[in-house]
N, C-alpha and C. Protein backbone atom coordinates (compact mmCIF):
# COMPACT_ATOMS: atom_id res chain seq x y z
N UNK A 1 -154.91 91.80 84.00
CA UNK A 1 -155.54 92.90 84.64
C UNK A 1 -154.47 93.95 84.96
N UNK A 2 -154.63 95.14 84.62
CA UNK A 2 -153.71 96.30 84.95
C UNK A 2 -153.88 96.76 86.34
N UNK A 3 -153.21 97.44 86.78
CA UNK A 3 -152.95 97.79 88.20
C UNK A 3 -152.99 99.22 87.84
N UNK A 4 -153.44 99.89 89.07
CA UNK A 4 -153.76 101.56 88.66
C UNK A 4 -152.42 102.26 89.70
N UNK A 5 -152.06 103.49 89.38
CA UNK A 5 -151.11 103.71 89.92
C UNK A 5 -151.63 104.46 90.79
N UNK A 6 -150.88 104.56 92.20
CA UNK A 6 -151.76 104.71 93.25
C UNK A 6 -150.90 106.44 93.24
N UNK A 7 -152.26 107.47 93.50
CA UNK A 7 -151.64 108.70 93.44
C UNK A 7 -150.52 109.13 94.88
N UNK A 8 -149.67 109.53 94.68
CA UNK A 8 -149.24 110.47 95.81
C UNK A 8 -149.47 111.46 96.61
N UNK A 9 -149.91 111.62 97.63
CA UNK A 9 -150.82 112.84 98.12
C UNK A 9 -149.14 113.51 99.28
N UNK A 10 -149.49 114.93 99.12
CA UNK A 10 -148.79 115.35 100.16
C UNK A 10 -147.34 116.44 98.96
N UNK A 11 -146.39 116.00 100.05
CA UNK A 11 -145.24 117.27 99.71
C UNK A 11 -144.79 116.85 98.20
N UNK A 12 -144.66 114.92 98.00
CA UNK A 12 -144.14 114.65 96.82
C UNK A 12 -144.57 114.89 95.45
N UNK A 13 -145.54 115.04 95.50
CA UNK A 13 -146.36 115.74 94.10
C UNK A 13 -146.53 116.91 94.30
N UNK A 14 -146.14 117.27 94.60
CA UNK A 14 -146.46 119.21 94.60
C UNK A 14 -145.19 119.25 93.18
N UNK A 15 -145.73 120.44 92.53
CA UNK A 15 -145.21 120.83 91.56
C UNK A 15 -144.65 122.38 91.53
N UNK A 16 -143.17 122.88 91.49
CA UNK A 16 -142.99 123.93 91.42
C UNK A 16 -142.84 124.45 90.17
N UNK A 17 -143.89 125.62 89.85
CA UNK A 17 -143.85 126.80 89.02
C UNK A 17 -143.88 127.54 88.81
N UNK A 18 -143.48 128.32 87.70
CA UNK A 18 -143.57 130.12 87.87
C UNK A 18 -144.93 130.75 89.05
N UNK A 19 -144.64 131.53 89.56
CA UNK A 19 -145.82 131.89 90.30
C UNK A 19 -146.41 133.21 89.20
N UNK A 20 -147.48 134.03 89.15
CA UNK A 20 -148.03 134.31 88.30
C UNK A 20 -147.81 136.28 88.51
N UNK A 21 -147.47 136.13 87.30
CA UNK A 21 -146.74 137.92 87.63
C UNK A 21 -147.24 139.00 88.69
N UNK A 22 -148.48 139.14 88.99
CA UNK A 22 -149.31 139.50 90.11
C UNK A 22 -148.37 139.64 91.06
N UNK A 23 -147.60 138.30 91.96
CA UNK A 23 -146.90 138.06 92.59
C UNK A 23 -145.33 138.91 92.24
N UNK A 24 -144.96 139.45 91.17
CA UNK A 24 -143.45 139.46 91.01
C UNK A 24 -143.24 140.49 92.13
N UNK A 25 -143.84 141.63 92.07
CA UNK A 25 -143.47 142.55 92.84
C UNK A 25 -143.62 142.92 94.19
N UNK A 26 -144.34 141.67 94.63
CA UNK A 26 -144.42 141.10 96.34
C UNK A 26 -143.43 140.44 96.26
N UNK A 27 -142.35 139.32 95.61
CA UNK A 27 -141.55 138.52 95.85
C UNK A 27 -140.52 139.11 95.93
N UNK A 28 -140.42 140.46 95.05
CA UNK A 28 -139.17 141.62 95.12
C UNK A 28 -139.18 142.13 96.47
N UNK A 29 -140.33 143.18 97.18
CA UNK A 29 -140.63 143.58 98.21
C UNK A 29 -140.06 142.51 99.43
N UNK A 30 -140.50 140.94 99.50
CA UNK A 30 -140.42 139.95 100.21
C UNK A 30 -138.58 140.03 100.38
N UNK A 31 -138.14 140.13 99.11
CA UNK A 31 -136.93 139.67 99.19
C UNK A 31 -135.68 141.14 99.64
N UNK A 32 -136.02 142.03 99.95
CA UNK A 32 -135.65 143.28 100.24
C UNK A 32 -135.52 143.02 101.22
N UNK A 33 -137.26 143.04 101.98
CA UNK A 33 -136.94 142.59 103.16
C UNK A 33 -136.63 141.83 103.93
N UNK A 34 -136.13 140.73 103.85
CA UNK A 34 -135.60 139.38 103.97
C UNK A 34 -133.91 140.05 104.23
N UNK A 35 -133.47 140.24 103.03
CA UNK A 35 -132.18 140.54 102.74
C UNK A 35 -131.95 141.87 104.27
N UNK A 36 -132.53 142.94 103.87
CA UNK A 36 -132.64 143.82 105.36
C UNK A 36 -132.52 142.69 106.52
N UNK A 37 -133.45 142.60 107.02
CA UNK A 37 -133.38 141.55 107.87
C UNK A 37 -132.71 141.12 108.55
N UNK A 38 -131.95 140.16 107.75
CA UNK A 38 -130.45 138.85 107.68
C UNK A 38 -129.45 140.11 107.82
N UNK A 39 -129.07 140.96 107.18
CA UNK A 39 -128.55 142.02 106.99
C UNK A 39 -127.87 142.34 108.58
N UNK A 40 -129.33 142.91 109.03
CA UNK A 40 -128.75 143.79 110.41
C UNK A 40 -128.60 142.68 111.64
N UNK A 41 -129.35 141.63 111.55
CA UNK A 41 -129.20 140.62 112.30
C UNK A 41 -128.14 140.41 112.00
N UNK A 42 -127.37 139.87 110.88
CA UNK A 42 -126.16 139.34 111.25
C UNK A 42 -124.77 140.25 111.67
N UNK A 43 -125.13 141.55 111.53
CA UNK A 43 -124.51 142.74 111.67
C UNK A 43 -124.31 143.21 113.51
N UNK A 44 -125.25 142.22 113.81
CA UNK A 44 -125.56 142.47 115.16
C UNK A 44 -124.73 141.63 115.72
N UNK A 45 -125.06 140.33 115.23
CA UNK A 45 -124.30 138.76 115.73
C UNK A 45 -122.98 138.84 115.84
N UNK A 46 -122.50 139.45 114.53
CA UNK A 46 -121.00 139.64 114.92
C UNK A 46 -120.28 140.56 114.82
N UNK A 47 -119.56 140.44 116.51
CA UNK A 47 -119.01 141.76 116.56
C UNK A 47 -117.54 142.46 115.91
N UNK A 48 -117.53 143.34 115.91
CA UNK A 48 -116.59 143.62 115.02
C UNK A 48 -116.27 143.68 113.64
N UNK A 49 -117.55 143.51 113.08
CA UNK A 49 -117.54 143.83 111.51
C UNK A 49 -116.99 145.15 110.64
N UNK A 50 -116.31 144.51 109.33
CA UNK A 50 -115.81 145.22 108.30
C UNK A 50 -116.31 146.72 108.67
N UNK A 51 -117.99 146.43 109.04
CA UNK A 51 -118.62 147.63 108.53
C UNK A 51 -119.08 148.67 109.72
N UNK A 52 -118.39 148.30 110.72
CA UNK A 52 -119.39 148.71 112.09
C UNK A 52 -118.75 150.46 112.01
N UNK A 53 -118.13 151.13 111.36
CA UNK A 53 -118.16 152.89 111.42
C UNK A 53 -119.02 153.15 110.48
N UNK A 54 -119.34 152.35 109.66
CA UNK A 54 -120.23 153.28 108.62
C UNK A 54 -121.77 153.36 109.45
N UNK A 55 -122.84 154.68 109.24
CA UNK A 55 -123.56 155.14 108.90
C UNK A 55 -124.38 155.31 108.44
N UNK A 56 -125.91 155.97 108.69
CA UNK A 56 -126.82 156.27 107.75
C UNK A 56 -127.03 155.34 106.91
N UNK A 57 -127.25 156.10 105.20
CA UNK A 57 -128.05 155.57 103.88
C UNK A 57 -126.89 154.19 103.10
N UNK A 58 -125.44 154.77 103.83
CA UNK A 58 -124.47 153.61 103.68
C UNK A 58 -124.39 152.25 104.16
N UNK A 59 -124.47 152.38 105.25
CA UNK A 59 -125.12 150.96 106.54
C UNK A 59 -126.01 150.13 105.97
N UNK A 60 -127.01 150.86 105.99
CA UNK A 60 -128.50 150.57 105.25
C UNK A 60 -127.81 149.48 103.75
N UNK A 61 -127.58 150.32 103.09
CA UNK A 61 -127.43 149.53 102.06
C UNK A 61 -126.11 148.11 101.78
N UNK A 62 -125.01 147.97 102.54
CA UNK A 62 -124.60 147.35 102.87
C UNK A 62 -125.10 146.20 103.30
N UNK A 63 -126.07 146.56 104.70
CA UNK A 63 -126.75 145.58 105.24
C UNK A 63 -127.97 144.93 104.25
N UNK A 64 -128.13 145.54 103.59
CA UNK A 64 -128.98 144.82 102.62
C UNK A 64 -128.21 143.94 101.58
N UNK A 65 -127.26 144.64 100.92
CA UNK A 65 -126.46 143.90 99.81
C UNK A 65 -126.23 142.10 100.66
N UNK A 66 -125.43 142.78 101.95
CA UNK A 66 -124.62 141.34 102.21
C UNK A 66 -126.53 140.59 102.86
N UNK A 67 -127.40 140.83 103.45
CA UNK A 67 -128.25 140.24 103.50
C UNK A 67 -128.99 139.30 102.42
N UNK A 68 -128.81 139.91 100.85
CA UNK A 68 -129.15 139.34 99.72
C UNK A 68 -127.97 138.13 99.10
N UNK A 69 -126.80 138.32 99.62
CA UNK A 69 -126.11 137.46 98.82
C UNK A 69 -126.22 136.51 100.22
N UNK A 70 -126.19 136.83 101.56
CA UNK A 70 -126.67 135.41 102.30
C UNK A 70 -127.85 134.83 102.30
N UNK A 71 -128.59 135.38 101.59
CA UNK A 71 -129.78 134.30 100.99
C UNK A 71 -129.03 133.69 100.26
N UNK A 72 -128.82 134.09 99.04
CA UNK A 72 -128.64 133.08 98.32
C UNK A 72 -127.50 132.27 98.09
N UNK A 73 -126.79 132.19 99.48
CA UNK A 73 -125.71 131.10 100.07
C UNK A 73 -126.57 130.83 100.41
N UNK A 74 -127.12 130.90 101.15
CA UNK A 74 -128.33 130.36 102.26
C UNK A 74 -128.98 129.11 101.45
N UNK A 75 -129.45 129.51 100.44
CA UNK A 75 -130.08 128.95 99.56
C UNK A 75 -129.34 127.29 98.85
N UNK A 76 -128.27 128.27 98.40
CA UNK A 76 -127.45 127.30 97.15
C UNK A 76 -126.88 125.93 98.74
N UNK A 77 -126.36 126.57 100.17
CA UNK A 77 -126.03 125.35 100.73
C UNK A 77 -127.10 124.85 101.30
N UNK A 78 -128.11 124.91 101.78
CA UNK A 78 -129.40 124.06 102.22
C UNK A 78 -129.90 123.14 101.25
N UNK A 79 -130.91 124.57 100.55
CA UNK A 79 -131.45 123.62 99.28
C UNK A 79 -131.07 123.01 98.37
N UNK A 80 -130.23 123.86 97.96
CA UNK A 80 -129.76 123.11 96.52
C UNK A 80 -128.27 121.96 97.05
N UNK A 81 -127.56 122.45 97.66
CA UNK A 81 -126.42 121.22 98.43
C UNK A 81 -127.07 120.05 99.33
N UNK A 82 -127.76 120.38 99.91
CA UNK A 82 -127.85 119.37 101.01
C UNK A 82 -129.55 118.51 100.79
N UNK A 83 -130.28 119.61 100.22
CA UNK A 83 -131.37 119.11 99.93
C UNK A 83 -132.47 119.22 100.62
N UNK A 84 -132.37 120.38 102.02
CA UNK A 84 -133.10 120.75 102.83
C UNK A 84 -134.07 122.51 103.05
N UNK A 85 -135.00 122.52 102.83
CA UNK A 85 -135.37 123.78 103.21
C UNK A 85 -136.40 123.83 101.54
N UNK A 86 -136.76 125.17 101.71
CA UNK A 86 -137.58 126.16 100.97
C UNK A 86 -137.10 125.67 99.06
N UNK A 87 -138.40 125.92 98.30
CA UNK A 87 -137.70 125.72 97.02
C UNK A 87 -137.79 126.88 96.50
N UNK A 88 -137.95 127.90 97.27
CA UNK A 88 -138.38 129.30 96.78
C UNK A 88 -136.92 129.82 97.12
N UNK A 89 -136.19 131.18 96.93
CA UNK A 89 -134.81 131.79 96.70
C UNK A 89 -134.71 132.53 98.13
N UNK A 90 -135.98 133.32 98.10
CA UNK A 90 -136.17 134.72 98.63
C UNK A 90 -137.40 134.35 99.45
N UNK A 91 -137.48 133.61 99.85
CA UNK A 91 -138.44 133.44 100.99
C UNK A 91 -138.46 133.08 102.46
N UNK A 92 -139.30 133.88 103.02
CA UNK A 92 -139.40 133.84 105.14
C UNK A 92 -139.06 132.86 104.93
N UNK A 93 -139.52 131.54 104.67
CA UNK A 93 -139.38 129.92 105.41
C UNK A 93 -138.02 129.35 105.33
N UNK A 94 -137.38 130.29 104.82
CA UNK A 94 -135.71 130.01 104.78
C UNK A 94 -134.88 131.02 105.21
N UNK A 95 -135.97 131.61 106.06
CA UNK A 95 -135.18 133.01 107.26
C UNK A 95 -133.58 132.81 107.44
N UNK A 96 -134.04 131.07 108.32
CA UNK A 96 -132.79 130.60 109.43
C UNK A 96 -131.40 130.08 108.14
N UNK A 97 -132.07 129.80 107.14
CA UNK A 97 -130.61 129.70 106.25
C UNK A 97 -130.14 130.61 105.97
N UNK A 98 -130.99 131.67 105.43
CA UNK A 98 -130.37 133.23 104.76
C UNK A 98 -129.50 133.74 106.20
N UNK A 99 -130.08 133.70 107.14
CA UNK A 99 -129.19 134.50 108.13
C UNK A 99 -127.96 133.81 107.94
N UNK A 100 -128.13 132.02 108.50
CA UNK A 100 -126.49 131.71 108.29
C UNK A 100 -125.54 131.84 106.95
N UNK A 101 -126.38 132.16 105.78
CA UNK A 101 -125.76 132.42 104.74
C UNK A 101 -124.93 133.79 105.06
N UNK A 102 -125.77 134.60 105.73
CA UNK A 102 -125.39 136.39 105.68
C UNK A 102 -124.37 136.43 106.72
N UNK A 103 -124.05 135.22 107.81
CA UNK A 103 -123.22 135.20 108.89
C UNK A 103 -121.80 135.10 108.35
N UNK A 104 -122.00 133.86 106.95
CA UNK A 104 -120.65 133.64 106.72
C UNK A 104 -120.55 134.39 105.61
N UNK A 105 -121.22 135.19 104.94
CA UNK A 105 -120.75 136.26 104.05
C UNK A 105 -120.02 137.28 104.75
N UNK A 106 -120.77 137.85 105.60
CA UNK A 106 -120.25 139.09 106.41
C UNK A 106 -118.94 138.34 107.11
N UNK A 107 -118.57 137.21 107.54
CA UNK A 107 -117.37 136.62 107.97
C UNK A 107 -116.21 136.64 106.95
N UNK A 108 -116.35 136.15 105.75
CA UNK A 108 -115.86 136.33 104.73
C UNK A 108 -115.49 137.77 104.17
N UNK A 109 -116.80 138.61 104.12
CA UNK A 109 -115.94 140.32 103.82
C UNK A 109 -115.17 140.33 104.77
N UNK A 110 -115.60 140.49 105.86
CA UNK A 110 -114.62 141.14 106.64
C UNK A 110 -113.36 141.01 106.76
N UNK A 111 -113.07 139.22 106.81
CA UNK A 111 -111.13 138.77 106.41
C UNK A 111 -111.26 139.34 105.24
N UNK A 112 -111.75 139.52 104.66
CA UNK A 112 -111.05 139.70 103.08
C UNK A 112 -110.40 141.57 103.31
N UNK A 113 -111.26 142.34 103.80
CA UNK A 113 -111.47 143.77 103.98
C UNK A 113 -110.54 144.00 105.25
N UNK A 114 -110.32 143.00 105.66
CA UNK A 114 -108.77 143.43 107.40
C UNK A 114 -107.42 142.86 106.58
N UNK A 115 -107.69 142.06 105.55
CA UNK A 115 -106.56 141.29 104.82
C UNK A 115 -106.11 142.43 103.95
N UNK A 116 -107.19 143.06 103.15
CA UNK A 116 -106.79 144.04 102.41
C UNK A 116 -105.73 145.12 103.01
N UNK A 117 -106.34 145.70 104.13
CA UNK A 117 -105.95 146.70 105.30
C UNK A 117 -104.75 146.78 105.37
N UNK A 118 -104.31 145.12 105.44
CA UNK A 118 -102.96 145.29 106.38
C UNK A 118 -102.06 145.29 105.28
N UNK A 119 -101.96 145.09 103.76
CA UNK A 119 -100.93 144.82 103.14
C UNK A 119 -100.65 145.92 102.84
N UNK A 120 -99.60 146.26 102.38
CA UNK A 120 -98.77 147.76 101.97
C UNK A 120 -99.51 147.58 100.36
N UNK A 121 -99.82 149.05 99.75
CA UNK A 121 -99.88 149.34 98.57
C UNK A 121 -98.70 149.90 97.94
């Protein structure tokens, strides 16, 4: 007599896939603002940043750049290192990683950008 395999219900069978193009240009929008976000929050958190004289349309975009690459630290050390959080890149439910991603990015420019500073050219 064969034995039937008993299904899995819940998080372990969920299957991740492309989501359906409809979606691309909400996930862009999503991830802008996400990146903003993490951006000025972490811009806030710590004081004394690389970037704290700049300005205007410059600020702005800064705070976005380093907001986008602390997602996806955010990302690569949660999810993909440790094995915890969101399987999505650019998504809210991984707010609290992207910020700490964007904490130690913006930690990182900044030695790198006071390191630069001080050496003679």
């Amino acid at each position: 007599m064969a034995q039937k395999a008993i299904p899995l219900v819940g998080y372990a069978d969920r299957k991740v896939g492309a989501k359906p193009d409809r979606y691309k240009g909400v996930a862009v929008i999503g991830a802008i603002l996400l990146g903003l976000f993490c951006g000025i929050v972490a811009r806030i958190l710590v004081p004394g940043d690389a970037f704290r004289h700049m300005s205007g349309p410059k600020s702005w975009l800064i705070s976005l750049g380093l907001g986008l690459l602390g997602a996806l630290l955010g990302y690569l050390i949660f999810t993909v290192g440790l094995g915890i959080g969101d399987t999505d890149i650019f998504d809210w439910g991984g707010v609290l990683s992207a910020l700490i991603g964007t904490v130690i990015v913006l930690l990182i420019f900044t030695f790198v950008m006071r390191r630069r500073a001080r050496t003679p050219s």
